[in-house]
N, C-alpha and C. Protein backbone atom coordinates (compact mmCIF):
# COMPACT_ATOMS: atom_id res chain seq x y z
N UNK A 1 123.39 144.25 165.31
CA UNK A 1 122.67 144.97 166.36
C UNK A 1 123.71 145.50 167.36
N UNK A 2 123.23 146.67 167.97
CA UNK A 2 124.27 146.85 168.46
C UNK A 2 124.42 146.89 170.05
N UNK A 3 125.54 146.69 170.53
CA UNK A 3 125.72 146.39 172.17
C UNK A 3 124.38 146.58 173.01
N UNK A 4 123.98 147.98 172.77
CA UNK A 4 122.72 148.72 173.26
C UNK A 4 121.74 148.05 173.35
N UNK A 5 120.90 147.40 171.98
CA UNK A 5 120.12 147.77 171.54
C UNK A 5 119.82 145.71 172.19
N UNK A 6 120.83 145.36 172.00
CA UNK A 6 121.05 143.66 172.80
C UNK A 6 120.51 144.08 174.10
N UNK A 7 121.28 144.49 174.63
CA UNK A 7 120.97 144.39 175.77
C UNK A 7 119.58 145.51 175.98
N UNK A 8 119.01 146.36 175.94
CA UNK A 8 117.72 146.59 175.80
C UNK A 8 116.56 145.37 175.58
N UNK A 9 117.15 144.51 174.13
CA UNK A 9 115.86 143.65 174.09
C UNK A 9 116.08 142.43 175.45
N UNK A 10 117.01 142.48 175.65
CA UNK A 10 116.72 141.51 177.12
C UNK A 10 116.33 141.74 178.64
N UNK A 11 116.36 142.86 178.09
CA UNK A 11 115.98 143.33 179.76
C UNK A 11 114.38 142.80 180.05
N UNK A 12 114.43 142.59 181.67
CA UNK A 12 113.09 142.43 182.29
C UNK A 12 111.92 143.17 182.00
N UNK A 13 110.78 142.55 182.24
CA UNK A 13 109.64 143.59 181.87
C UNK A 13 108.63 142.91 182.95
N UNK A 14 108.38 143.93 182.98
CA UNK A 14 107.51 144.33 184.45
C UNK A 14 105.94 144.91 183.95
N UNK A 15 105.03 144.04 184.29
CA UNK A 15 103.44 144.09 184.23
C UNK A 15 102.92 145.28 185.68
N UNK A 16 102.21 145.86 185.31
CA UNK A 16 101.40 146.80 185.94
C UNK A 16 99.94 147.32 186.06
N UNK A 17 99.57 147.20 187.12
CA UNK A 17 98.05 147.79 186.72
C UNK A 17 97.83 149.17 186.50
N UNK A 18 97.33 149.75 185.70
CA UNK A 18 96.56 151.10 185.81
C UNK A 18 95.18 151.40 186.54
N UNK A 19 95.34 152.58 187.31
CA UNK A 19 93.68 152.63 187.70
C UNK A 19 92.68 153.60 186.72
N UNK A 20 91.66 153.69 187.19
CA UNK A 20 90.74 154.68 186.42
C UNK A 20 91.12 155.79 186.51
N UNK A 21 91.19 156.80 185.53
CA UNK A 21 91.57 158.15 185.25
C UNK A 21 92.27 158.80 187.10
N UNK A 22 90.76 159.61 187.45
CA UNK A 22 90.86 159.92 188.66
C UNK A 22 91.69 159.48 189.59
N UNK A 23 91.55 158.32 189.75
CA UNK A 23 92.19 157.40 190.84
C UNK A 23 93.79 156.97 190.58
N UNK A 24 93.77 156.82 189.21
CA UNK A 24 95.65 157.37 188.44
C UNK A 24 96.33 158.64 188.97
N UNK A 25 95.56 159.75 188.61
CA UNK A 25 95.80 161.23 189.05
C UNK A 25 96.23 161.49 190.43
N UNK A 26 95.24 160.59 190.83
CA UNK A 26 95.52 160.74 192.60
C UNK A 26 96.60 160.32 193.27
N UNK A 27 97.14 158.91 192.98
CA UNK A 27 97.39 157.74 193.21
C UNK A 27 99.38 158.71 192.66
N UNK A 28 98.70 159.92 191.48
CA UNK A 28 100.20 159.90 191.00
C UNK A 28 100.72 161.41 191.87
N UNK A 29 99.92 162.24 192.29
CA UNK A 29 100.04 163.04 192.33
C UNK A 29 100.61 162.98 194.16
N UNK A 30 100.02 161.98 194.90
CA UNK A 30 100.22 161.26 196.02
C UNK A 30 101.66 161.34 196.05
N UNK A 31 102.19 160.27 194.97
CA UNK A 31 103.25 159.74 194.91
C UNK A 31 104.48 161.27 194.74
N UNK A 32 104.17 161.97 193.59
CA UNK A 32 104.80 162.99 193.18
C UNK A 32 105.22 163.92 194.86
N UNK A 33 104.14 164.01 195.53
CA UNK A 33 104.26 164.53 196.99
C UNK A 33 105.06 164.15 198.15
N UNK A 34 105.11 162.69 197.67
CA UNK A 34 105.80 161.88 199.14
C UNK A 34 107.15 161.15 198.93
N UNK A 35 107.34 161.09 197.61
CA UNK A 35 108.13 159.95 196.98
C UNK A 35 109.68 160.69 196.86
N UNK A 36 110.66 161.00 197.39
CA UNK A 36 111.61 161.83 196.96
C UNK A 36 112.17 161.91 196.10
N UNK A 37 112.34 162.68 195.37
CA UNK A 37 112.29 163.59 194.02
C UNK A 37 113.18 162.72 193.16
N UNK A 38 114.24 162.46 193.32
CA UNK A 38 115.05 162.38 192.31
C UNK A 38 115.04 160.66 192.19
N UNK A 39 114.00 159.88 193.33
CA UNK A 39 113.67 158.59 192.48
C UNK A 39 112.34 158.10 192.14
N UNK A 40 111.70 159.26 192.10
CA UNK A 40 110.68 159.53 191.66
C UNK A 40 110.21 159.18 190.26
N UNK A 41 110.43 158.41 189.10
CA UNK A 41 111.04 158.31 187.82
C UNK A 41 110.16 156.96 187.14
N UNK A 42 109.47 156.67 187.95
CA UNK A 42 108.20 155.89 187.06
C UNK A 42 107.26 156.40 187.67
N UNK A 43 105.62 155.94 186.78
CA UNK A 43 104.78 156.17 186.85
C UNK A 43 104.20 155.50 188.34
N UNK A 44 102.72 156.36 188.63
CA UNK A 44 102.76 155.49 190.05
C UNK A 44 102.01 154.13 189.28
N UNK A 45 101.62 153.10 190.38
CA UNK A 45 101.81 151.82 189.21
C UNK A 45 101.06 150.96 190.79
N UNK A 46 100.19 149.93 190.27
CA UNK A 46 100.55 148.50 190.85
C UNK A 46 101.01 147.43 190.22
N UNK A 47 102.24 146.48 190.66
CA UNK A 47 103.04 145.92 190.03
C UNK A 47 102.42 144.99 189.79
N UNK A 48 102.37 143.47 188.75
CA UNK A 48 101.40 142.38 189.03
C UNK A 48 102.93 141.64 188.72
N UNK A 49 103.62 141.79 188.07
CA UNK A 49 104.96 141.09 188.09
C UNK A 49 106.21 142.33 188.08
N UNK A 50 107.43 141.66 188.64
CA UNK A 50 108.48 142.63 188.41
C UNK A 50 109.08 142.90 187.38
N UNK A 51 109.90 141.38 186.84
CA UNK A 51 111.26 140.92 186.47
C UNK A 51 110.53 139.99 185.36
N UNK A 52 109.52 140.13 184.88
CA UNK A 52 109.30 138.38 183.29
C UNK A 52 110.86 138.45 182.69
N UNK A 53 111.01 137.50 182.16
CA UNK A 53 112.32 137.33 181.09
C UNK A 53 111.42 138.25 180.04
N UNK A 54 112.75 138.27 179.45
CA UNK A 54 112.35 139.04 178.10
C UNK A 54 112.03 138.16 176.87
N UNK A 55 112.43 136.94 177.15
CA UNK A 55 112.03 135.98 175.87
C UNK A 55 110.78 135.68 175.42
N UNK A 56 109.93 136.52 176.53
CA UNK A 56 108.58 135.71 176.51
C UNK A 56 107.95 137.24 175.96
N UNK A 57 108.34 138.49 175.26
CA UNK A 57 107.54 139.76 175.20
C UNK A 57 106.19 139.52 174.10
N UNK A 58 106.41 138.44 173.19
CA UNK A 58 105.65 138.16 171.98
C UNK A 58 104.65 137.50 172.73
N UNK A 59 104.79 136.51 173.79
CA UNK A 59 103.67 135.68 174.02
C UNK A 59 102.65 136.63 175.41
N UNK A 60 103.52 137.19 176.12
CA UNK A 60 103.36 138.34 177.20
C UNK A 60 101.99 139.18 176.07
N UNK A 61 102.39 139.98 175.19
CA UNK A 61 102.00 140.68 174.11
C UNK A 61 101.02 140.25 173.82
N UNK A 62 101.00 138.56 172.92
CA UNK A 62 99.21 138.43 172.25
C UNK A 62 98.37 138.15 173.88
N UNK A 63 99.10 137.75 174.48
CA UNK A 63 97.81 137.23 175.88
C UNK A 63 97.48 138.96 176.25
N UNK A 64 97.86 139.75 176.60
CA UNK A 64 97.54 141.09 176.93
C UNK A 64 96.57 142.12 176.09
N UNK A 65 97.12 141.83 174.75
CA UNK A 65 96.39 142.42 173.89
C UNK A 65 94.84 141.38 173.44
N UNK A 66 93.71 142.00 174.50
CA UNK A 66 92.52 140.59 173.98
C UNK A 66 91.38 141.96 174.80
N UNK A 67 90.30 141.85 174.57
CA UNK A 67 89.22 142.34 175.58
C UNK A 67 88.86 141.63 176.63
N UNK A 68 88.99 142.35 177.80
CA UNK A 68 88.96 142.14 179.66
C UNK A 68 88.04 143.17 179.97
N UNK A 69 87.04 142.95 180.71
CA UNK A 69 86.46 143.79 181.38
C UNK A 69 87.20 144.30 182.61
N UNK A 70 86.89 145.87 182.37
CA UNK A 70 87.42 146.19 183.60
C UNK A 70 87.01 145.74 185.09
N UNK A 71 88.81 145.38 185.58
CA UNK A 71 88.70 144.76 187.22
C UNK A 71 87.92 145.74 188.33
N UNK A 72 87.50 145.43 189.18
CA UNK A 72 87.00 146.08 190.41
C UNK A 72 88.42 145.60 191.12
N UNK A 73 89.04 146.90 191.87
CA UNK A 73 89.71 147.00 192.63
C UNK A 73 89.51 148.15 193.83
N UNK A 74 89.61 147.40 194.87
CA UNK A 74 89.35 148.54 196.05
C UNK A 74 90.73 149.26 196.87
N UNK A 75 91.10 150.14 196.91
CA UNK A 75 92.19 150.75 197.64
C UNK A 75 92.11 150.77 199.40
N UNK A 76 92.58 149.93 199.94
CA UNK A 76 92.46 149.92 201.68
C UNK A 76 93.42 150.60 202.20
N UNK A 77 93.55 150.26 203.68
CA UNK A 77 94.45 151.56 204.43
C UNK A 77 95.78 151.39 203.77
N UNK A 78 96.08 152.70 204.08
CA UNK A 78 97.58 152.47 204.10
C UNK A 78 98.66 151.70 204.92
N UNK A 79 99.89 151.14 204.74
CA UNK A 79 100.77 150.22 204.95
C UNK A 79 102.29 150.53 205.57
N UNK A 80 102.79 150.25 206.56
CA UNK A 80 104.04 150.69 206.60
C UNK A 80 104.87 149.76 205.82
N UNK A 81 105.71 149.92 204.78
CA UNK A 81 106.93 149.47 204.01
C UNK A 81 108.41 149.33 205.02
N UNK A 82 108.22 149.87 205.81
CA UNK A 82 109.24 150.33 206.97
C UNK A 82 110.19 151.43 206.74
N UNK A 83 110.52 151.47 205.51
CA UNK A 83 111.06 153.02 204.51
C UNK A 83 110.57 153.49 203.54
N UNK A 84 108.84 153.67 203.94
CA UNK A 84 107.79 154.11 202.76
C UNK A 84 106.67 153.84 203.06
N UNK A 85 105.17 154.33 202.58
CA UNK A 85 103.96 153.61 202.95
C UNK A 85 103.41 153.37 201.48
N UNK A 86 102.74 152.22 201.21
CA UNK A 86 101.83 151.86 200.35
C UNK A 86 100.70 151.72 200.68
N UNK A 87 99.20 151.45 199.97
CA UNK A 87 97.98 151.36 200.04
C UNK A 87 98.40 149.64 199.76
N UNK A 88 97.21 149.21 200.18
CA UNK A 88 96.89 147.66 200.15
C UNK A 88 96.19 147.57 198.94
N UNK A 89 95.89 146.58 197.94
CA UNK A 89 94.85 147.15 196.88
C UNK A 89 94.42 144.86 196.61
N UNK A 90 93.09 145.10 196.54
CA UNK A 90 92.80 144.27 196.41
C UNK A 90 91.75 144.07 195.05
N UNK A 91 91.99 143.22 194.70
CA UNK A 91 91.02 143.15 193.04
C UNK A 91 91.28 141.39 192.65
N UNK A 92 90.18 140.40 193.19
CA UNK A 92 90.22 139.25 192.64
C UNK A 92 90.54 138.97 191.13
N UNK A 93 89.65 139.56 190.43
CA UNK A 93 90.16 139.59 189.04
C UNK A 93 91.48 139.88 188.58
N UNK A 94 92.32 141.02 189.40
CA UNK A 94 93.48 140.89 188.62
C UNK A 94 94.15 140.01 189.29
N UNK A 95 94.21 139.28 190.67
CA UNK A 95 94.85 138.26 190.93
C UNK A 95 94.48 137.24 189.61
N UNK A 96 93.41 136.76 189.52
CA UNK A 96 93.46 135.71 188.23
C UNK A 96 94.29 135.71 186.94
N UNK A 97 94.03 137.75 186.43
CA UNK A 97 94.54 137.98 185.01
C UNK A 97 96.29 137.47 185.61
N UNK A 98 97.05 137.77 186.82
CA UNK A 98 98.50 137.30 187.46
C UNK A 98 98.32 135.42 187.29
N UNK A 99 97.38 134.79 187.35
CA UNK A 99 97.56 133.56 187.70
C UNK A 99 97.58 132.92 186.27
N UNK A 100 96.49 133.81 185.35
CA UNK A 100 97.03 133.45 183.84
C UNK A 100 98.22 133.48 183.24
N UNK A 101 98.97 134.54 183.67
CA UNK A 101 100.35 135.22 183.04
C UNK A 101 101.31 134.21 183.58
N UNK A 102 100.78 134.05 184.85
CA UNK A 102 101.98 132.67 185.28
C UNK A 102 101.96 131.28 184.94
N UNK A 103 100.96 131.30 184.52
CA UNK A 103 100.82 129.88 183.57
C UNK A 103 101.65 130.07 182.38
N UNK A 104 101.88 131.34 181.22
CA UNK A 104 102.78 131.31 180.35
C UNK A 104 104.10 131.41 180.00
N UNK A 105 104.57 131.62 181.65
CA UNK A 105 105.86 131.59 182.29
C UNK A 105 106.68 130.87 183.05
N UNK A 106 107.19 129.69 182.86
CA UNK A 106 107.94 128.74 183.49
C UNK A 106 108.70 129.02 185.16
N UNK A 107 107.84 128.67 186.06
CA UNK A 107 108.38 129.28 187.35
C UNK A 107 110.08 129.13 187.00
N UNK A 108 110.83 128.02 186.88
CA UNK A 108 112.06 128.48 187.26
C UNK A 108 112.37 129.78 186.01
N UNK A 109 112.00 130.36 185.48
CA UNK A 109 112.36 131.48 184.53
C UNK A 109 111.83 132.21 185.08
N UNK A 110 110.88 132.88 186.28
CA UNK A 110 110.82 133.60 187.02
C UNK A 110 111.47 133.80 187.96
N UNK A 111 111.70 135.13 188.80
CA UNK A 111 112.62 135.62 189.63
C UNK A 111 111.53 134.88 191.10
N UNK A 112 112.81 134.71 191.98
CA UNK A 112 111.95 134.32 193.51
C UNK A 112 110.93 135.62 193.68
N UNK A 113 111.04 136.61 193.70
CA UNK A 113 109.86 137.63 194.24
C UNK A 113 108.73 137.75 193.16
N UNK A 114 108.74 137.22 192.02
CA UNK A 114 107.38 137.17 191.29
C UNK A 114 106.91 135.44 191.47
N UNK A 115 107.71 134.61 192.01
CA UNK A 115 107.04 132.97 192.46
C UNK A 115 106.79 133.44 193.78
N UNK A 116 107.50 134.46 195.05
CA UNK A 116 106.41 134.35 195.79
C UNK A 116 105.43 134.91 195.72
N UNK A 117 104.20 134.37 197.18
CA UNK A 117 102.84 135.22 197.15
C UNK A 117 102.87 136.46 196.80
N UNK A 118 101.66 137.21 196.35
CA UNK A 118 101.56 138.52 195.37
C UNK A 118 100.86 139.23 196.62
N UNK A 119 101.21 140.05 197.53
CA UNK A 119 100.65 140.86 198.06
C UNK A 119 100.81 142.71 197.15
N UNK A 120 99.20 142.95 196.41
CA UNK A 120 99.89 143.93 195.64
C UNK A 120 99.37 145.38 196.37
N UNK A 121 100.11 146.83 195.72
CA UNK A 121 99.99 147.50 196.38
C UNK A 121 100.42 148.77 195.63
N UNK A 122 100.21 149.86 196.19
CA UNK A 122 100.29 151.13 195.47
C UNK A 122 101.31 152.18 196.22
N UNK A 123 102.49 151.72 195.88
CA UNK A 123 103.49 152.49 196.70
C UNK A 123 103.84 154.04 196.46
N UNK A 124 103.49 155.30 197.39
CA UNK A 124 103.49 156.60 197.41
C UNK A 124 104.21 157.15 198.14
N UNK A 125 105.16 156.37 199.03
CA UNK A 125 106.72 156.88 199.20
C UNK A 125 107.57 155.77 199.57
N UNK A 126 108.73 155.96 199.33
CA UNK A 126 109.56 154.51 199.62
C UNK A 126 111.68 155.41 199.59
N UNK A 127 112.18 154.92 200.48
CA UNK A 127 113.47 155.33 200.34
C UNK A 127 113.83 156.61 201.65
N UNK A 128 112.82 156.68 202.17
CA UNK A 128 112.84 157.89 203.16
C UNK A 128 113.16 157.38 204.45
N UNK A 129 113.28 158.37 205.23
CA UNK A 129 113.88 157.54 206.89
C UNK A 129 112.51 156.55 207.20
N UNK A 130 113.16 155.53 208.44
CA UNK A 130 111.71 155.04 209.28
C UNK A 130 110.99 155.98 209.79
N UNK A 131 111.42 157.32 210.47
CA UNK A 131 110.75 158.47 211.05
C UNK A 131 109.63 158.81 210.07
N UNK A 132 110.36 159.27 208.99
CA UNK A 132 109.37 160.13 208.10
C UNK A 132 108.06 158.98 207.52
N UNK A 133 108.70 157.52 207.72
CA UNK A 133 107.61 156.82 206.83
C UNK A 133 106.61 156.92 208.22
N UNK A 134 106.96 156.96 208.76
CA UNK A 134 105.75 156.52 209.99
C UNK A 134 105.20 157.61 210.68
N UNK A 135 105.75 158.42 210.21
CA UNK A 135 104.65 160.22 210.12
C UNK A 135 103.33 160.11 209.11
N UNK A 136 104.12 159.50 208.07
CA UNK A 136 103.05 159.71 206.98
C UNK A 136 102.00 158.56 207.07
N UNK A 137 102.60 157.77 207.27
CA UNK A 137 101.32 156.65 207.88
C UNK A 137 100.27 157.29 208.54
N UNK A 138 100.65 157.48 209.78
CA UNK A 138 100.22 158.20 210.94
C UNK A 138 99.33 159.33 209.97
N UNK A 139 99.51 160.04 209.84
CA UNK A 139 98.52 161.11 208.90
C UNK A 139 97.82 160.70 207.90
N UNK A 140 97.78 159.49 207.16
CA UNK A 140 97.41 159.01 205.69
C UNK A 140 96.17 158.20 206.39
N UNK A 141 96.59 157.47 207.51
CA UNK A 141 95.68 156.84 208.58
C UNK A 141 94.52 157.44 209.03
N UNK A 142 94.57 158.41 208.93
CA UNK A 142 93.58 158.85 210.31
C UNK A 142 92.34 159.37 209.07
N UNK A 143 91.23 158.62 209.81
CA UNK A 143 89.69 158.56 209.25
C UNK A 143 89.83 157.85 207.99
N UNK A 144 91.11 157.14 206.76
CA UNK A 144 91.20 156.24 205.96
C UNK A 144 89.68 155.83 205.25
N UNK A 145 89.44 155.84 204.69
CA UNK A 145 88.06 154.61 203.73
C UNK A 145 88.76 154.23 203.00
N UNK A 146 88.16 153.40 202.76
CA UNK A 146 88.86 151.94 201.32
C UNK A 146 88.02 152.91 200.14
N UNK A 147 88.89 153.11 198.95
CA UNK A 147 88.57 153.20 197.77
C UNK A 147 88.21 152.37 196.68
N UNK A 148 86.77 152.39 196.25
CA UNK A 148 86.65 151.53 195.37
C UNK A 148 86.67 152.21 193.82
N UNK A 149 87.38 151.70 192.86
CA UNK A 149 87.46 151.33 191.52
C UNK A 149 87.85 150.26 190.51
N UNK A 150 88.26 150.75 189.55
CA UNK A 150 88.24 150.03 188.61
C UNK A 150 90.06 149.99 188.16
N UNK A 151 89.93 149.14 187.20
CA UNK A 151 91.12 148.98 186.36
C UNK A 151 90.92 149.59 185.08
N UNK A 152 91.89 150.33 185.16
CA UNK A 152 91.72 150.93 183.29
C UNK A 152 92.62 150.52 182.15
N UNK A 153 94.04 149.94 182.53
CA UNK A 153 94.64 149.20 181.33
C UNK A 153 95.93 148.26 182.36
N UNK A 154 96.24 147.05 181.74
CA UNK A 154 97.66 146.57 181.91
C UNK A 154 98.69 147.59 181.40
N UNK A 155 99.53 147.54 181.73
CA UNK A 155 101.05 148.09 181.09
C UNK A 155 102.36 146.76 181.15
N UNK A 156 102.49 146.69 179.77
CA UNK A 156 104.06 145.81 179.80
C UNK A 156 105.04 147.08 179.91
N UNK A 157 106.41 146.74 180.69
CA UNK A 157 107.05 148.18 180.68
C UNK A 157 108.50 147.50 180.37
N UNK A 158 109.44 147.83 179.95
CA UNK A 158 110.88 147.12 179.51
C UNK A 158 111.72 148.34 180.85
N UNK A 159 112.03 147.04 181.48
CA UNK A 159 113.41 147.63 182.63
C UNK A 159 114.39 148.10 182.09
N UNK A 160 114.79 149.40 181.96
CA UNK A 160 116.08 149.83 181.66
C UNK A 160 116.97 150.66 182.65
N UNK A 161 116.97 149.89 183.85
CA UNK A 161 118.16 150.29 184.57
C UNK A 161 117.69 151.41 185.47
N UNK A 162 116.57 151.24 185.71
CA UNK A 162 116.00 152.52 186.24
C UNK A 162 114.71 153.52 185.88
N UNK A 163 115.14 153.81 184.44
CA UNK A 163 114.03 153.93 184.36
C UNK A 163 112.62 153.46 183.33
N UNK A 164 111.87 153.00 182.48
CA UNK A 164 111.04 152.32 182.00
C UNK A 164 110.33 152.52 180.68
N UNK A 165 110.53 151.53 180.46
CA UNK A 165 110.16 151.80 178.35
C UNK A 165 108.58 151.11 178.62
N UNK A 166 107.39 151.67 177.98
CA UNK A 166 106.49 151.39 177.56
C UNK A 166 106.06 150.26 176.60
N UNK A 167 105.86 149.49 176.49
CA UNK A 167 105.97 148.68 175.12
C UNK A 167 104.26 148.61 174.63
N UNK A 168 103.24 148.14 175.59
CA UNK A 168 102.08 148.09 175.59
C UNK A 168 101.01 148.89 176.77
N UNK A 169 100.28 149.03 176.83
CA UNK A 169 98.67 149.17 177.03
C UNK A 169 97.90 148.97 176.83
N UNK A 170 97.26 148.14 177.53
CA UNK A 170 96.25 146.89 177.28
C UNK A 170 95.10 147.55 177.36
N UNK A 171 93.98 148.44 177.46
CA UNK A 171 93.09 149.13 177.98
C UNK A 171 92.15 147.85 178.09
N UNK A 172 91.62 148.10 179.39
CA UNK A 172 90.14 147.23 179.77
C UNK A 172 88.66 148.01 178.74
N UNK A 173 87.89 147.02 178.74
CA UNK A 173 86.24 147.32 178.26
C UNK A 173 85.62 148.15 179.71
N UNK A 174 85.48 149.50 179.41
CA UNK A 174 84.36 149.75 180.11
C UNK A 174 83.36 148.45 180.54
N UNK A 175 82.58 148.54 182.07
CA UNK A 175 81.85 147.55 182.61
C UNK A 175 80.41 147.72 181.64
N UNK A 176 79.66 147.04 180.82
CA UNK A 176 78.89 146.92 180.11
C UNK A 176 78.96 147.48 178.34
N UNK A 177 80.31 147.93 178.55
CA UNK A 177 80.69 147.36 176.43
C UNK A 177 80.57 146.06 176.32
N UNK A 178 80.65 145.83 174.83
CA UNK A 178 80.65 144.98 174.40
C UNK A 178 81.45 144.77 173.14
């Protein structure tokens, strides 16, 4: 195997939520607007882990791949990052589907920022001055409603240095399939 292809299969992999169609579009097109350009280079995303080891992609894999009804997740105000703003996003259910995944993962084989608390979130600019983040607050703010939807798939994604390999997509059950 070669140098590459080693170090590829070890890299981190990072869990993500998808939202429903619409609310993806939005959520990306947001991001595409605010996010400056040239690190702009993943999808927009809520993270549910950063960094898993890579030893675990097979067991990561059958637990992901199963039928889940799709989560209810609501989108609240926006957030200052202090060099960026995110949405707040709250969805009990996918906190749980996170509390499962960490059961198949040995905290010390997790990184400190996926053992601490999970405050998750939908980041649509990040890397910009404090000025500019707190313009856009300031404007993203004003008259705000919480968005409610759904979850439309997990994503396992393989860290490569920047930018992100796909490996899975978990798609949720529409709310009343079966």
């Amino acid at each position: 195997m070669s140098r590459f292809l080693a170090e590829k299969q070890d890299a981190p992999l990072i869990l993500t939520l998808e939202l429903e169609q619409s609310v993806q579009d939005w959520a990306q097109s947001m991001r595409d607007h605010h996010f400056p350009q040239d690190r702009n280079i993943v999808p927009a995303h809520v993270t549910i882990f950063h960094a898993l080891p890579a030893e675990y992609t097979d067991i990561l894999l059958t637990h992901l791949i199963r039928d889940r009804q799709a989560p209810c997740v609501t989108i609240e105000a926006p957030f200052l990052l202090g060099r960026g703003v995110a949405y707040r996003v709250i969805s009990p259910e996918i906190k749980a589907v996170r509390e499962e995944i960490s059961g198949l993962v040995p905290p010390e084989r997790c990184t400190a920022q996926d053992r601490a608390p999970w405050h998750p979130h939908l980041t649509i600019q990040n890397k910009v001055s404090p000025q500019k983040a707190r313009e856009l607050l300031k404007h993203l703010s004003q008259g705000y409603e919480p968005v409610k939807t759904h979850g439309a798939a997990l994503r396992l994604w393989r860290y490569l240095g920047g930018p992100w390999e796909l490996l899975v997509r978990a798609p949720f059950m529409l709310r009343g399939d079966s």
